[in-house]
Protein backbone atom coordinates (compact mmCIF):
# COMPACT_ATOMS: atom_id res chain seq x y z
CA UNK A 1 124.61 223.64 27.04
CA UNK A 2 123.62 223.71 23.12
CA UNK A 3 125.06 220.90 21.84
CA UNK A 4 127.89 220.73 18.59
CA UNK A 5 125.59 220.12 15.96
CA UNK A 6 123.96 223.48 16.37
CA UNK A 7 126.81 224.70 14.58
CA UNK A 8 127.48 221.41 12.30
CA UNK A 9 130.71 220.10 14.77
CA UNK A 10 131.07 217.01 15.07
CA UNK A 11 129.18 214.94 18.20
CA UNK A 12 131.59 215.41 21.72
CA UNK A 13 134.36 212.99 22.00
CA UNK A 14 134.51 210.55 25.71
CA UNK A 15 135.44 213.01 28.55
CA UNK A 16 139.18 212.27 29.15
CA UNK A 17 140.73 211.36 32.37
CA UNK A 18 142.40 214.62 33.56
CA UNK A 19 142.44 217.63 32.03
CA UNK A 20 144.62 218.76 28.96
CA UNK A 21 145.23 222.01 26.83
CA UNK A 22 144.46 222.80 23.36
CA UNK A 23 147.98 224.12 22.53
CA UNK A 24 146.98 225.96 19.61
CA UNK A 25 143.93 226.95 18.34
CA UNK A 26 142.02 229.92 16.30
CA UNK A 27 138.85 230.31 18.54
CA UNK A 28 137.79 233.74 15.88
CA UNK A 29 138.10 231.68 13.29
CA UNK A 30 136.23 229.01 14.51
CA UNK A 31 133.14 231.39 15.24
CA UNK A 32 133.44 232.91 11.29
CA UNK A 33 133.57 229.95 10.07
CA UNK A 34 130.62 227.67 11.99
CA UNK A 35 128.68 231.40 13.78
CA UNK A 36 129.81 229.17 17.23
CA UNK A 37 130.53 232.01 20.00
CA UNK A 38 134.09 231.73 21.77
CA UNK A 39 131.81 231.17 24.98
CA UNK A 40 130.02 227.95 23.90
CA UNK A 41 133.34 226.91 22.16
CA UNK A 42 135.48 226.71 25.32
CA UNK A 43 132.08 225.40 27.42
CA UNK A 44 132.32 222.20 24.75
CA UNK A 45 135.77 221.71 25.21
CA UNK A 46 135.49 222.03 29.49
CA UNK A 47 132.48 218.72 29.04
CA UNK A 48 135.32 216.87 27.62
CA UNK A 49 138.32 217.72 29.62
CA UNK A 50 140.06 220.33 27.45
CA UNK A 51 140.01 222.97 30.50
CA UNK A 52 142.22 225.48 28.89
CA UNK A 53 143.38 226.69 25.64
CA UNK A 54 146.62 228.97 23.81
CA UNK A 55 144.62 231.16 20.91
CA UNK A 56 146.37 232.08 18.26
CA UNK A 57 146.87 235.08 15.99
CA UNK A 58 148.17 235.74 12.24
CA UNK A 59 147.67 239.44 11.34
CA UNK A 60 147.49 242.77 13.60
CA UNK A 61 144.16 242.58 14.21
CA UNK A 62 143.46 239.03 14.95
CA UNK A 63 146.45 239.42 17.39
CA UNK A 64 144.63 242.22 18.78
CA UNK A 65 141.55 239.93 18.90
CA UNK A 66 143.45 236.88 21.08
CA UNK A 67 144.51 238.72 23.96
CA UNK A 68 141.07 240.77 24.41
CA UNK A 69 139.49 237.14 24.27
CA UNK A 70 142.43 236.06 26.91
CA UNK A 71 141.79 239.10 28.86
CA UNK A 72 138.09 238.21 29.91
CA UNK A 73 138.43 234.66 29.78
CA UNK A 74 140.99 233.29 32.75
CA UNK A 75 141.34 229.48 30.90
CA UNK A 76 142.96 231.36 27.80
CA UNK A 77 146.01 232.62 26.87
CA UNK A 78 147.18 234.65 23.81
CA UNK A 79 149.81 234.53 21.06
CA UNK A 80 150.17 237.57 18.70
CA UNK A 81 152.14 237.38 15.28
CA UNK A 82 152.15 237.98 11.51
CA UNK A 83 151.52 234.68 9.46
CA UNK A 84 154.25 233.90 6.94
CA UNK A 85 152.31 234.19 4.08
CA UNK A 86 150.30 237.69 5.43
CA UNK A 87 154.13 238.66 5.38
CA UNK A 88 154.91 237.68 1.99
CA UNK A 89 151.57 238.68 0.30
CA UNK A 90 151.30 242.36 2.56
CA UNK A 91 154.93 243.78 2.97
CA UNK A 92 153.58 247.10 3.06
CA UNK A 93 151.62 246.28 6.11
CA UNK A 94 154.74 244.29 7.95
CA UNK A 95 156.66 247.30 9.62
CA UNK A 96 153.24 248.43 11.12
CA UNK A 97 152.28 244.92 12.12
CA UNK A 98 155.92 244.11 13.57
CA UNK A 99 155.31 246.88 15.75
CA UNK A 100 152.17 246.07 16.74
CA UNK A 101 153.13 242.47 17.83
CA UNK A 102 155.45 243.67 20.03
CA UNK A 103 153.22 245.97 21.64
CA UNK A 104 150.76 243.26 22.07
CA UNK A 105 153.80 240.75 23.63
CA UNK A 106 154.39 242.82 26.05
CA UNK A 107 150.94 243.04 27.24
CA UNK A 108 151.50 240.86 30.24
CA UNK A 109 150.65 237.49 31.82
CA UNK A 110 148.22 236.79 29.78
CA UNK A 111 150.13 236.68 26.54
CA UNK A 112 152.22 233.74 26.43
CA UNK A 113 153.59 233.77 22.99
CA UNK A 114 155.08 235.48 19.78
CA UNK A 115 153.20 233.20 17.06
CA UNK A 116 152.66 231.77 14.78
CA UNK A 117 155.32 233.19 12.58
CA UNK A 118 158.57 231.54 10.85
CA UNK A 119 158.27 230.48 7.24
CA UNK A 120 155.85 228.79 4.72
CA UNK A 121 157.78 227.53 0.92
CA UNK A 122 154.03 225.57 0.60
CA UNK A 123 151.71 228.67 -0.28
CA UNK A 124 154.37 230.94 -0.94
CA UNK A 125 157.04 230.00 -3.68
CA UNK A 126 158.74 233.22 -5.02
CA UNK A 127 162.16 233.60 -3.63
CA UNK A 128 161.18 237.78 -2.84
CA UNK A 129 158.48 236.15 -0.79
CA UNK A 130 160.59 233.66 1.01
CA UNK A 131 163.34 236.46 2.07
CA UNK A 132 160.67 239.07 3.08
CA UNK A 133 159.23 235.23 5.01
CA UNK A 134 162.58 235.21 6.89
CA UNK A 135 163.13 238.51 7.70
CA UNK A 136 160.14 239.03 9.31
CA UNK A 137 160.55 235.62 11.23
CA UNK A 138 164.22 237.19 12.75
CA UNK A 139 162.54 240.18 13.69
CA UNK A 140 159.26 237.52 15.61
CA UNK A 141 162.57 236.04 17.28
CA UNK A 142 163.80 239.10 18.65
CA UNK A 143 160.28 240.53 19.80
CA UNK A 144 159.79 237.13 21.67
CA UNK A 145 163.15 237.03 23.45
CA UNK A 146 162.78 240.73 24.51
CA UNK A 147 159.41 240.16 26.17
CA UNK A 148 160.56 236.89 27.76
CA UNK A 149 157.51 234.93 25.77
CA UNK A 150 157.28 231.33 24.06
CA UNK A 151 158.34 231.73 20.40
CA UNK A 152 155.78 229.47 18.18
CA UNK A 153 157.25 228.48 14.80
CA UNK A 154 154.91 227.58 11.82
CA UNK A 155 157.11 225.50 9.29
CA UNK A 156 155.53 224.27 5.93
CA UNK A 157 158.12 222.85 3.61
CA UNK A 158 160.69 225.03 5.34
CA UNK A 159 162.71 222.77 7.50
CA UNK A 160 166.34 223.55 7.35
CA UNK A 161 165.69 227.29 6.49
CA UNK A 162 163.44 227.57 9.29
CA UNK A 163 167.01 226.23 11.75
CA UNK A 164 169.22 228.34 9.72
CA UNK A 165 167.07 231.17 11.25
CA UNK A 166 166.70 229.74 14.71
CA UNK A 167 171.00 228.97 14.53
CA UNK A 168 171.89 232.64 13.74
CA UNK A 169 171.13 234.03 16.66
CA UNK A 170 169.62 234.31 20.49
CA UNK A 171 166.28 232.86 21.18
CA UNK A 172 164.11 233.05 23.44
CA UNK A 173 163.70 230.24 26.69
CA UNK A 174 160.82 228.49 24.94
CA UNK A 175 160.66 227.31 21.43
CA UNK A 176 157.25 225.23 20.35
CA UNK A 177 157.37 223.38 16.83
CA UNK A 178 153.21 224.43 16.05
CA UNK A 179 151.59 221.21 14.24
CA UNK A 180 154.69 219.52 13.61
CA UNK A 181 155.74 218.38 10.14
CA UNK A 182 158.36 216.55 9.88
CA UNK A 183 159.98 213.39 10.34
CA UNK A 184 161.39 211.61 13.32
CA UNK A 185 164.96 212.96 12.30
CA UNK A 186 163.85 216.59 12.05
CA UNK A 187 161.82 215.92 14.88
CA UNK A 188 165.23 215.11 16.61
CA UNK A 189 167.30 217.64 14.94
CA UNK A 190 164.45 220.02 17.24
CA UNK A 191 164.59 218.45 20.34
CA UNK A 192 168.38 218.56 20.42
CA UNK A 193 167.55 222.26 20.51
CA UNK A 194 165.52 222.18 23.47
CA UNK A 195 161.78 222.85 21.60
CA UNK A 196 158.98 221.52 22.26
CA UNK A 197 156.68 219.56 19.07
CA UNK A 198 153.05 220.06 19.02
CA UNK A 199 150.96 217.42 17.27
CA UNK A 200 147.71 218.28 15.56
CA UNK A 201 145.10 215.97 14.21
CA UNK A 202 147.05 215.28 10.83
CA UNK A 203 148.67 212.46 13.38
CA UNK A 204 145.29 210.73 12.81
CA UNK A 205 145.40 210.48 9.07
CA UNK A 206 146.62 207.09 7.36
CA UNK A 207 149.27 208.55 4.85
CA UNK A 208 151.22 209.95 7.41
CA UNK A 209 153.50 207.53 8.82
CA UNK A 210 156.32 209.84 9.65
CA UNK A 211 154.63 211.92 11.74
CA UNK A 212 153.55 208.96 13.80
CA UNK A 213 157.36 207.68 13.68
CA UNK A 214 158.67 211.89 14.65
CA UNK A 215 155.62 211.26 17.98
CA UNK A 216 157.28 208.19 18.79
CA UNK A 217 161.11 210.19 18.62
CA UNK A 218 160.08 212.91 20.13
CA UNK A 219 160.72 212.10 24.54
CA UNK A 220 157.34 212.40 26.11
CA UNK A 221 158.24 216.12 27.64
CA UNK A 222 158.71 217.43 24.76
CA UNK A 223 155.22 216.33 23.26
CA UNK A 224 152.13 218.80 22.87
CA UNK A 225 149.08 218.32 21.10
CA UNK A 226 146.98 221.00 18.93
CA UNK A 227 143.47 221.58 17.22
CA UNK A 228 144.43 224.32 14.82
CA UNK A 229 140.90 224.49 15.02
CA UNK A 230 139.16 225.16 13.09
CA UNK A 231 141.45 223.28 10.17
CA UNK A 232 143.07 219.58 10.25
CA UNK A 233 140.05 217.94 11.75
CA UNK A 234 141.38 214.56 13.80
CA UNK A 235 139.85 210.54 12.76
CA UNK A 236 137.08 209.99 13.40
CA UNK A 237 135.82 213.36 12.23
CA UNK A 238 138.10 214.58 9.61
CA UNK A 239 136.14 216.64 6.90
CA UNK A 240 134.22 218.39 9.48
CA UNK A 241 135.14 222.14 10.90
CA UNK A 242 137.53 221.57 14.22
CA UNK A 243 137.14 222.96 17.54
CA UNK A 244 138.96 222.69 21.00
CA UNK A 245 136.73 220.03 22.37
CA UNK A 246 138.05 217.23 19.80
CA UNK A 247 141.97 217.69 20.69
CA UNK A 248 140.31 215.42 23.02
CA UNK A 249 140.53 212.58 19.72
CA UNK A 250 144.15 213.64 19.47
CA UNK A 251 145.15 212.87 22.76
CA UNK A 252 143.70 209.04 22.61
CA UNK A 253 145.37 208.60 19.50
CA UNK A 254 148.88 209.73 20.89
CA UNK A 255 148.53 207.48 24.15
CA UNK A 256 147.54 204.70 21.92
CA UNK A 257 150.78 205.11 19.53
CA UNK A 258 152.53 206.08 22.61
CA UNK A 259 151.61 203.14 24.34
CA UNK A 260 151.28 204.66 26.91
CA UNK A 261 148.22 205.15 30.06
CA UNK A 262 145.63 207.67 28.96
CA UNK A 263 145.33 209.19 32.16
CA UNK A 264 149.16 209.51 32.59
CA UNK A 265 149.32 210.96 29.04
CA UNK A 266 146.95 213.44 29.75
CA UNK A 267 149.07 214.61 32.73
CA UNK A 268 152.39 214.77 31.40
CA UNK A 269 150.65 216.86 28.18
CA UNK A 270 149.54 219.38 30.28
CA UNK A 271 152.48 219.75 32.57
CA UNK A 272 154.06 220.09 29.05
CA UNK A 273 152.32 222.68 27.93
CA UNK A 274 152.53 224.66 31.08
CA UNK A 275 156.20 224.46 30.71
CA UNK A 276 155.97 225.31 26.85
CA UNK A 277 153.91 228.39 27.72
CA UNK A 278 155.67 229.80 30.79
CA UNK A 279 153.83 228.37 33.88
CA UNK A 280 150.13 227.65 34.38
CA UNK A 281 147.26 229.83 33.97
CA UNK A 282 143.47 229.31 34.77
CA UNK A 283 142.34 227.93 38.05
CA UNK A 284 145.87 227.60 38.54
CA UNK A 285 147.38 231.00 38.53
C-alpha cells in the first residue's frame, strides 16, 4: 500500500474501533486534484476503518462518473445532481442535465441519492440566479421522490429558503442536511422534519461554536459525518487536500464533544448512515 504522502495527504489517522462511512465525498475530485487513483483512495480509508463511502456528483458528467465508480466498486454508492451554482451559472445546460439526473437515479441499487442540489446565496447573489437555484432544487425533489432515493440538500446561506422549498411539497423518505451549517435551532427546525445532519470537518475548526452547539442538538440518530473530500480538511490537518481516510479525525472529534464511547459512536454513525442511504451496501448487501 503506497502511503498518503505520495500524493501530499496528510499521514493516516489511528484505525478506529468499528467501521464507519464517509457520507459524502468527491472521490474524482480528489484524484484531479492530488493524481491519487479512486483505488488507492478507498484502500487508505479501509487501513483506518472508513470501509465504505456515498460519492457525490455536481454536473451531468460527474454524476455520470459516481455511479460507473459505484458500479465496479461494491463499498460505494452514488449520488447524481446539478450543483446550485452549475444551475445558476449554466441554465442553458439545466433541462438537459435535469434529465440526465433522473436517468442516472433510476439506475438502481447502487445509486442511493439525488445530490447534492438545493440552494447556495454564498457564491451566487443575483436574485435571477437564486430563482433559477430553486427551481431546479423542486424539480431534484421530485426526481428523488419518484425513484424512491435519499434527497441530499447543499445549503450555503440559504436556510429558510432552502425549508420554504422542502414545505411546499412531497418529499422523498430520506432527507440528509450535506455538511451542515447551521445552528443548533436550525439544526432543530431539521430534525423536527425527520432529516438527517451530516457533519464535515468544519466541526473541527475553533470559530465555529455553533456548529459544535447544532452536533450537540442534533439526537445521536440523526448524526452523520462527511469528508467533502477533497475540501474542508478536519484539525489536525486542515490546509491540506482531504480524502475519505481522515473522516476518521471527524469521528473522534464528534465522540469527544458528544461525550460519548468511540466505539459506540462509530456504530450508531454507521447504522445512521445506512438508514440515511436506504439500507446497507458492501459486504453487507
Amino acid at each position: 500500500m503506497t502511503a498518503p504522502d505520495t500524493w501530499g495527504l496528510p499521514d493516516l489517522p489511528e484505525p478506529l474501533p468499528y467501521p464507519v462511512v464517509d457520507a459524502h465525498t468527491h472521490l474524482a475530485s480528489v484524484t484531479e486534484r492530488v493524481g491519487m487513483p479512486v483505488e488507492a483512495n478507498l484502500a487508505l480509508a479501509r487501513l483506518v476503518g472508513v470501509e465504505r463511502v456515498v460519492d457525490v456528483g455536481w454536473d451531468a458528467e460527474s454524476s455520470r462518473q459516481c455511479v460507473e465508480t459505484a458500479a465496479n466498486h461494491h463499498e460505494v454508492v452514488a449520488n447524481v445532481a446539478l450543483h446550485p451554482n452549475d444551475v445558476a451559472r449554466h441554465p442553458e445546460l439545466v433541462d438537459a442535465g435535469l434529465a440526465e439526473v433522473e436517468r442516472l437515479a433510476n439506475l438502481g441499487p447502487h445509486v442511493r441519492g439525488v445530490g447534492e442540489t438545493g440552494l447556495d446565496y454564498f457564491r451566487t447573489t443575483d436574485p435571477a440566479g437564486q430563482a433559477r437555484q430553486r427551481d431546479a432544487f423542486a424539480a431534484h425533489v421530485a426526481i428523488a421522490r419518484s425513484a424512491g432515493v435519499t434527497l441530499v440538500i447543499h445549503d450555503r446561506d440559504a436556510h429558510d429558503d432552502v425549508l420554504d422549498v422542502l414545505d411546499a411539497g412531497p418529499l422523498p423518505d430520506r432527507v440528509v442536511m450535506h455538511c451542515f451549517s447551521g445552528d443548533a435551532d436550525f439544526a432543530r427546525r431539521c430534525v423536527d422534519r425527520g432529516f438527517w445532519l451530516s457533519f464535515p470537518g468544519v466541526v473541527t475548526y475553533n470559530a465555529n461554536a455553533h456548529l459544535r452547539e447544532a452536533l450537540r442538538a442534533t439526537p445521536r440518530e440523526k448524526v452523520l459525518v462527511e469528508t467533502d473530500a477533497p475540501y474542508l480538511t478536519p484539525v489536525p490537518a486542515r490546509g491540506r487536500p482531504n480524502a475519505s481516510y481522515l473522516v476518521a479525525h471527524t469521528v473522534r472529534f464528534v465522540a469527544d464533544q458528544l461525550s460519548q464511547d468511540l466505539a459506540d459512536l462509530c456504530r450508531q454513525l454507521t447504522v445512521n448512515t445506512f438508514e440515511a442511504f436506504g439500507g446497507p451496501w458492501g459486504d453487507d448487501d
